[in-house]
Protein backbone atom coordinates (compact mmCIF):
# COMPACT_ATOMS: atom_id res chain seq x y z
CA UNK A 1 83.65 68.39 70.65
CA UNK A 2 80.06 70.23 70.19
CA UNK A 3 77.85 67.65 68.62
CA UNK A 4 76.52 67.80 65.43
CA UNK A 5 73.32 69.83 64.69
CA UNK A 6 71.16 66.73 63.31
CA UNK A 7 72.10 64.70 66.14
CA UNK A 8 71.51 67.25 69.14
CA UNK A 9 68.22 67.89 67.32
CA UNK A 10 67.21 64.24 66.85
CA UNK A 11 68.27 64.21 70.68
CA UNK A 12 65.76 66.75 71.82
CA UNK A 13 63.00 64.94 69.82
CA UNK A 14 63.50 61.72 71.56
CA UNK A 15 64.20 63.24 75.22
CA UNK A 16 60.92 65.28 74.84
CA UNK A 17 58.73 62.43 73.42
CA UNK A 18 60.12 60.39 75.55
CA UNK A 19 61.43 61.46 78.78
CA UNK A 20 59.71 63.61 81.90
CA UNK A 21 61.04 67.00 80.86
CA UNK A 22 58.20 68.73 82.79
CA UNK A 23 59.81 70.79 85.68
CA UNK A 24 58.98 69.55 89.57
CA UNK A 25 56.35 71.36 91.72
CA UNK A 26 55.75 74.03 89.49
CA UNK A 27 52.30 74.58 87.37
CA UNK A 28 51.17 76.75 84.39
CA UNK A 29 48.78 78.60 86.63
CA UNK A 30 45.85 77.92 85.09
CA UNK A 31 44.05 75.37 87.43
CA UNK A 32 44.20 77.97 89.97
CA UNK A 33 41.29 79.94 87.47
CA UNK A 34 37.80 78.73 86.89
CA UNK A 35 35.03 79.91 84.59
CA UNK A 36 31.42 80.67 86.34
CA UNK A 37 29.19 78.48 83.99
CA UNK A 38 26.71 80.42 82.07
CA UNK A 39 23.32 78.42 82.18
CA UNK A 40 21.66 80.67 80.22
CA UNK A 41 24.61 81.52 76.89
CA UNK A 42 21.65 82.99 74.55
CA UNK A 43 23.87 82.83 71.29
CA UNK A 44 23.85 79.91 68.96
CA UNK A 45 26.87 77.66 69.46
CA UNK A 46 27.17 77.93 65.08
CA UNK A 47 27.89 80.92 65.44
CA UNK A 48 30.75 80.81 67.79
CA UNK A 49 33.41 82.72 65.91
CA UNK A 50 37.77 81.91 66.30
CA UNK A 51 38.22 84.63 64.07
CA UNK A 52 42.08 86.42 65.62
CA UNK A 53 43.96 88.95 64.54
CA UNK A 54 48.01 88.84 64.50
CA UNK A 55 50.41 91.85 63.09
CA UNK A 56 48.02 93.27 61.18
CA UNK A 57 46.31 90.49 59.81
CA UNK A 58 43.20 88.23 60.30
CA UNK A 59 42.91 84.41 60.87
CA UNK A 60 40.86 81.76 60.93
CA UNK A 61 41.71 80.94 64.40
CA UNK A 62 43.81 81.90 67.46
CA UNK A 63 45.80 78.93 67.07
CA UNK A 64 50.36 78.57 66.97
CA UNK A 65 52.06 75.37 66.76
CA UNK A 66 54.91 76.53 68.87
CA UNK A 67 58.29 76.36 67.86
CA UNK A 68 59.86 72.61 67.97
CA UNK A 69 61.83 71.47 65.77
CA UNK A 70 64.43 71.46 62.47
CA UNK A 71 67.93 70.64 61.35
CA UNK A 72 67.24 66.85 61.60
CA UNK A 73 65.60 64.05 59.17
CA UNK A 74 62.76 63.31 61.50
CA UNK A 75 62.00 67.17 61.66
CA UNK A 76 61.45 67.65 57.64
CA UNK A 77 58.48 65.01 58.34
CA UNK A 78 57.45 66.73 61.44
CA UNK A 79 57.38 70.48 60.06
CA UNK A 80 55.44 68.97 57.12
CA UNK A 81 52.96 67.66 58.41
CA UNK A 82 52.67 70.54 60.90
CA UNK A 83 52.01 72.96 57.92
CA UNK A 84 49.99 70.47 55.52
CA UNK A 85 47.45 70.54 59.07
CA UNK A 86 48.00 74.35 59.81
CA UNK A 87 46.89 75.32 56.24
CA UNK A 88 43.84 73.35 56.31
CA UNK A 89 42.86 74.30 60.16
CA UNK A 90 44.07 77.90 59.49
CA UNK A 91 47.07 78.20 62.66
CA UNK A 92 50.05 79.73 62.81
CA UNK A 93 53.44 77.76 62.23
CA UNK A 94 56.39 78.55 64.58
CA UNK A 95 59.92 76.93 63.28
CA UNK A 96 62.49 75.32 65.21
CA UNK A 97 65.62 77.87 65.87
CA UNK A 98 66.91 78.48 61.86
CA UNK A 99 70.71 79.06 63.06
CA UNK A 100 70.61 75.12 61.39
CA UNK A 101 69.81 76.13 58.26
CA UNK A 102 72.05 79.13 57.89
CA UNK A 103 75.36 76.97 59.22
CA UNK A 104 74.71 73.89 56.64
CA UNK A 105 72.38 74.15 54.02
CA UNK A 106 71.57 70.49 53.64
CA UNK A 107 69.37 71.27 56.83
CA UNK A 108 67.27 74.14 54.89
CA UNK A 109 64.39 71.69 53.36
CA UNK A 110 63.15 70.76 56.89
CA UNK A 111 62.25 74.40 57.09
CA UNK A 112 60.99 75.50 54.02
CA UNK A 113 57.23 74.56 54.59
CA UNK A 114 55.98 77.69 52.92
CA UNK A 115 54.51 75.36 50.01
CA UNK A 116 52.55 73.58 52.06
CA UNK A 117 51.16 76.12 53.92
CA UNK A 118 50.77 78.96 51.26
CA UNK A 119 47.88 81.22 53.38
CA UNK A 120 49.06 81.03 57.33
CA UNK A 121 51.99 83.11 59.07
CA UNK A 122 55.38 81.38 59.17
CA UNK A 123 57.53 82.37 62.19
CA UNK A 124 60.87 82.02 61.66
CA UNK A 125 63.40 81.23 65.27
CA UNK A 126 66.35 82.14 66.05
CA UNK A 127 68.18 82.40 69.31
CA UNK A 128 68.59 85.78 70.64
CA UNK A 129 72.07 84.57 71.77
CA UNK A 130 73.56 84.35 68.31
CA UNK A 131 73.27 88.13 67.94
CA UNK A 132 76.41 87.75 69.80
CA UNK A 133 77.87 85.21 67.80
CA UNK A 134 77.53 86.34 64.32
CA UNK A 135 74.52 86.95 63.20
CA UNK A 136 73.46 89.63 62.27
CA UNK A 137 70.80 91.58 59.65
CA UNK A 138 72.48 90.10 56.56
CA UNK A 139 71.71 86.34 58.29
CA UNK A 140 68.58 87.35 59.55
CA UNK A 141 67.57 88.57 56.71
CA UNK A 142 68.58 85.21 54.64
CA UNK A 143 66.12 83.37 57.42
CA UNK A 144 63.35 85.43 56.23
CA UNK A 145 64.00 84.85 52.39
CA UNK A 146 65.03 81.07 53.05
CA UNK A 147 61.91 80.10 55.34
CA UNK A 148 59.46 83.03 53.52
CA UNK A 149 58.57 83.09 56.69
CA UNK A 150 56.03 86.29 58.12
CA UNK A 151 57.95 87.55 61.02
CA UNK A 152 60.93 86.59 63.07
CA UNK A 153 61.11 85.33 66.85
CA UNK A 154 64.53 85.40 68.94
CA UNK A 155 64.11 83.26 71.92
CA UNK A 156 66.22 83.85 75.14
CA UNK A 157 67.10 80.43 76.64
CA UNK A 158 70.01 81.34 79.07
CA UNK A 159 69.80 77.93 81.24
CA UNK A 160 69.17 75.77 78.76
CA UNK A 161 72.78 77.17 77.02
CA UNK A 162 74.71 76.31 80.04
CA UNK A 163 73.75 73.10 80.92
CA UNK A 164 73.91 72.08 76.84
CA UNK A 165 77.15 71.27 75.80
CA UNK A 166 79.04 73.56 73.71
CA UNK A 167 76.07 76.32 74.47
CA UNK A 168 76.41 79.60 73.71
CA UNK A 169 76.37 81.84 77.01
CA UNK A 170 77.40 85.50 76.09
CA UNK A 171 74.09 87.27 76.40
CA UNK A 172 75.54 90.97 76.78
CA UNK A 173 74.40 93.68 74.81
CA UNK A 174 71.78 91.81 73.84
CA UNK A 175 68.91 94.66 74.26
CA UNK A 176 70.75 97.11 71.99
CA UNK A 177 71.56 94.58 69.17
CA UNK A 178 67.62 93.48 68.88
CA UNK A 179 66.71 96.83 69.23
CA UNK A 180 68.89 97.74 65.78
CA UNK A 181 67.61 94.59 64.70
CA UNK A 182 63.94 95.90 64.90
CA UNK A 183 64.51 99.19 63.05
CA UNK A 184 66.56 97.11 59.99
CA UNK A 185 64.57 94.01 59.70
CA UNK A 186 61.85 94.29 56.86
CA UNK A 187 59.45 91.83 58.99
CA UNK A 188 58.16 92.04 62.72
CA UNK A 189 60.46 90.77 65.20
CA UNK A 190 58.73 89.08 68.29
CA UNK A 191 60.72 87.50 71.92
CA UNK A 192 59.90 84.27 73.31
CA UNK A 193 61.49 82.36 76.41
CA UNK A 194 61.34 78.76 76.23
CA UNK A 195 59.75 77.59 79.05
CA UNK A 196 60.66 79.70 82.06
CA UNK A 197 58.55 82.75 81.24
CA UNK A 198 59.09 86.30 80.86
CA UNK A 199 57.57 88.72 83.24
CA UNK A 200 56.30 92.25 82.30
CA UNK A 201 59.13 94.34 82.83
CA UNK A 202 61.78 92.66 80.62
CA UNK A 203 58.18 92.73 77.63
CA UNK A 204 58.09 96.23 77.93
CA UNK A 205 61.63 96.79 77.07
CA UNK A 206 61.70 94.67 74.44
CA UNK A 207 58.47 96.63 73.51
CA UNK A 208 60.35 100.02 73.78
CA UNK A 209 62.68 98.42 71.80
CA UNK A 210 60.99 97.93 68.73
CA UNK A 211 59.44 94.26 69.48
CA UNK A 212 56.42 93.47 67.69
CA UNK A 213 54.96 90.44 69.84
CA UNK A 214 56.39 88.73 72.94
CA UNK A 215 55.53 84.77 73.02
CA UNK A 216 55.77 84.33 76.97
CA UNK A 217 56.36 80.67 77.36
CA UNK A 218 55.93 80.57 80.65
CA UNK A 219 57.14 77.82 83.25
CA UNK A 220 54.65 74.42 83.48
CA UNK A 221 55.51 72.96 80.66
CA UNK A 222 58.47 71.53 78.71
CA UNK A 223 61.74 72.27 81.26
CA UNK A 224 64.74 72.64 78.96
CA UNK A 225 67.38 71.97 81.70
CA UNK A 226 65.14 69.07 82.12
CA UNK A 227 66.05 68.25 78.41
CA UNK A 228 69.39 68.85 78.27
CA UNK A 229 70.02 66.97 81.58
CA UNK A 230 69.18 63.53 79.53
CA UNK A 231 71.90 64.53 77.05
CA UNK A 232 74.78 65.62 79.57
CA UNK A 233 77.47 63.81 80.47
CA UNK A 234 78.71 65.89 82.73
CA UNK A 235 77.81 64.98 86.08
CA UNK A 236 77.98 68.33 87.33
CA UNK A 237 75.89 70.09 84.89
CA UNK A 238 73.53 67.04 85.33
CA UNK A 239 73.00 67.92 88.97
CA UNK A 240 72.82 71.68 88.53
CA UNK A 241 70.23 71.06 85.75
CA UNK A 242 68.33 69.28 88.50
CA UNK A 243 68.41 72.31 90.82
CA UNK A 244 66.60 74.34 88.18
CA UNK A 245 63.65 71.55 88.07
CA UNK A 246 61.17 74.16 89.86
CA UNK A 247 62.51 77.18 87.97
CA UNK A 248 60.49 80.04 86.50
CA UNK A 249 57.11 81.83 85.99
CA UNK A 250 54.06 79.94 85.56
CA UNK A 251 52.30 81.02 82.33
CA UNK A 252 49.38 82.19 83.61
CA UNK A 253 51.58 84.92 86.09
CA UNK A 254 53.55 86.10 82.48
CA UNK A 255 50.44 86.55 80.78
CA UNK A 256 49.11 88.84 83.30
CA UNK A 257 52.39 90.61 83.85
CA UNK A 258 52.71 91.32 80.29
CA UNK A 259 49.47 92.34 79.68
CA UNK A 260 49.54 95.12 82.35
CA UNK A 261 53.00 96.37 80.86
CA UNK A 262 51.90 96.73 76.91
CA UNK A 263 49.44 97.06 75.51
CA UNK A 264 50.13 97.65 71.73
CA UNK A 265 51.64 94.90 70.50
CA UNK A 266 50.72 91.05 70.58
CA UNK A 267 50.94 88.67 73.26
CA UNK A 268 51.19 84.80 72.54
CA UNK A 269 50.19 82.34 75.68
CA UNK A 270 52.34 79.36 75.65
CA UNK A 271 53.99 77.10 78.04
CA UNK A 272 51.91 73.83 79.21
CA UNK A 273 49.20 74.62 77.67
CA UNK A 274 47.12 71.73 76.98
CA UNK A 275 43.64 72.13 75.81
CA UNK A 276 41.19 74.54 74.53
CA UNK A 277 39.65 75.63 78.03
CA UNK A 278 43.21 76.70 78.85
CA UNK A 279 42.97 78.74 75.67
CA UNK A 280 40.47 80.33 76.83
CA UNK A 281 41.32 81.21 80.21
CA UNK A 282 44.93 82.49 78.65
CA UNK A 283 42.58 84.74 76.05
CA UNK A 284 40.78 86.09 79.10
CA UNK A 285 43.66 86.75 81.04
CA UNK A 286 45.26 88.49 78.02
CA UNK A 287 46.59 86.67 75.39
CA UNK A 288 45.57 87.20 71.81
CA UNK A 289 47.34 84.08 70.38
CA UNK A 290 47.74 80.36 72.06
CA UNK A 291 50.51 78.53 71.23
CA UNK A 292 50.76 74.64 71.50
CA UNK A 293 54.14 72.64 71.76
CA UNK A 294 55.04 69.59 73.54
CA UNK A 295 51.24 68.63 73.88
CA UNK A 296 51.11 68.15 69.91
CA UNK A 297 54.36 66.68 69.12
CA UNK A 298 53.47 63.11 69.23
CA UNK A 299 50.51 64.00 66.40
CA UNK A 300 53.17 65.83 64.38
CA UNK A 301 54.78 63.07 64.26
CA UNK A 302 52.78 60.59 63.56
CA UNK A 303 50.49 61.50 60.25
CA UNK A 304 49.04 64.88 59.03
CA UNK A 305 45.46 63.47 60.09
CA UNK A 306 46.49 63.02 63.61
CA UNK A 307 47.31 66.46 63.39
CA UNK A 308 44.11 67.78 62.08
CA UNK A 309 42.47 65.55 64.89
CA UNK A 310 44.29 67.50 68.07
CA UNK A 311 43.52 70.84 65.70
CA UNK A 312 40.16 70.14 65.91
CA UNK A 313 39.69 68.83 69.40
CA UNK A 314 41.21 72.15 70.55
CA UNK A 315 39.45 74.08 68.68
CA UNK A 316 36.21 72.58 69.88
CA UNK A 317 37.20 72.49 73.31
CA UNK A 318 37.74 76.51 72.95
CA UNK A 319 34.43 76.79 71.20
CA UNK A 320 32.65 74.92 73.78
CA UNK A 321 34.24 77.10 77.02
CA UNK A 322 33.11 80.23 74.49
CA UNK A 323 29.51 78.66 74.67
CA UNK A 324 29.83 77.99 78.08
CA UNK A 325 30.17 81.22 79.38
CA UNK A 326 28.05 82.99 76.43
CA UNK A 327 30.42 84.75 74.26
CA UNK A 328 30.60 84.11 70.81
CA UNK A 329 33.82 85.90 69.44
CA UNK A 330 37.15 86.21 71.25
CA UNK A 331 36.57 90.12 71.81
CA UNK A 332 33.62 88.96 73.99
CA UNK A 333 35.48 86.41 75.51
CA UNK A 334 38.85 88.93 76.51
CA UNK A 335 35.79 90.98 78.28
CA UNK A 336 34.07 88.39 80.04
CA UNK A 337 33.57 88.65 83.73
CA UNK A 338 33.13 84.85 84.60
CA UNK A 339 36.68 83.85 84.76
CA UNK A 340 37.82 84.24 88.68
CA UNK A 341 40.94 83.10 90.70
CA UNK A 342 40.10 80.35 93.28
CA UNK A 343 42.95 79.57 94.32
């Protein structure tokens, strides 16, 4: 019998907080990059500006909290404080995947965060897969009006739905279906992966299709077979999750792969990224948005001011590798010249 939505989700909190769900031998990419210090930045660190722009729009910062979490009790607190800290820092909110909200509606307050964070873009999540399993523009369409959310992500997560049990693993079609999904929708519709990365030519035809953003989540981070291999009791999905440890693209290789396949729509950076300097180097490579995950979940969890603490640490820590290398808006700092491969 599939388990129960609260409990798989209360699951995945506790395995990720808890457990090594990084994969084995594999890397975002991004210590393989160095910045050549600037001695000399001649601009006043003040005046530093984070200033992005996403869809259409401007913000305060380049900043996502990734999508985590919600259809549990511990997620309600966790996507509140998440948006009580994202209004105040000015960062983007992702959800957790919404098909919870939609299949019970007792699950629907841990995503409505829209009243906390009035002013910053709300993306709602859903996974690409259920295009196959019922939902379609009416559904999607009740995520948007449920959530208020800006714009709508489907993430592809093919491994992670065969090791989980009961997963849904029919991902035919599915090209066509987000592609009519693009020209009915009323908001954008962006892709993500969820941790093993999507390379350039699968972006561009989402792209062709109609996609607003791709989210890249490349491999180096959070390892959902990993994740699902502490929940299995099935000691032959347990195994084969193991197999997949070292699977998929390190973030840093998506980002440039996507970049050199579009080059009108957005590109978020995510996927182990931990700090402000790789921010930076994911902005140089390409990106125009960061998004954070994993590496803020504890603070999410604990109080809104831990939150606002990691907000601000990265935010400094981007600031500073802007000051170190003399550029004092993220235009300059796409452009810059001192970021080289060493390895």
């Amino acid at each position: 019998m599939v388990d129960s939505i609260d409990k798989r989700k209360s699951q995945h909190i506790d395995i990720v907080l808890n457990e090594t769900v990084t994969g084995k031998n594999t890397s975002t990419g991004f210590e393989s990059y160095k910045y050549i210090h600037n001695a000399l930045p001649e601009i006043d660190f003040e005046e530093i500006d984070l200033t992005s722009e996403f869809l259409g729009n401007s913000y305060k910062t380049p900043f996502l909290v990734s999508s985590m979490t919600g259809g549990a009790a511990l997620a309600e607190t966790i996507n509140r404080n998440i948006a009580e800290a994202a209004e105040e820092k000015g960062w983007a909110i992702g959800l957790g995947s919404t098909r919870a909200l939609i299949e019970n509606k007792s699950y629907r307050s841990s995503f409505q965060v829209r009243k906390y964070a009035p002013n910053v873009p709300i993306i709602a999540n859903l996974g690409a897969v259920q295009l196959n399993y019922g939902f379609g523009i009416d559904k999607c369409k009740q995520i948007i009006e449920i959530t208020e959310a800006d714009s709508l992500v489907l993430h592809l997560n093919s491994i992670q739905e065969v090791i989980q049990e009961g997963g849904d693993t029919n991902f035919k079609d599915l090209l066509i279906k987000i592609e009519k999904l693009c020209s009915q929708l009323e908001v954008p519709i962006g892709v993500k992966e969820v941790g093993w990365g999507i390379d350039g030519a699968v972006a561009k035809q989402l792209c062709d299709a109609g996609v607003a953003f791709i989210d890249v989540a490349g491999a180096g981070g959070t390892s959902w077979s990993q994740v699902e291999k502490f929940r299995s009791n099935e000691p032959v999905k347990k195994q084969a999750a193991e197999a997949f440890s070292e699977w998929g693209i390190p973030t840093v290789d998506c980002i440039t792969s996507v970049r050199k396949q579009i080059d009108k729509q957005s590109v978020i950076a995510s996927g182990g990224i931990k700090t402000g300097v790789d921010a930076a180097k994911a902005i140089t490579l390409g990106a125009d948005m960061v998004g954070f995950g994993r590496s803020v979940l504890q603070a999410a969890t604990d109080s809104v001011d831990t939150m606002l603490q990691v907000m601000a640490t990265r935010e400094l820590e981007l600031q500073m590798a802007m000051f170190a290398v003399g550029t004092k808006s993220l235009k300059e700092l796409r452009e810059t010249d001192r970021l080289v491969k060493t390895l």
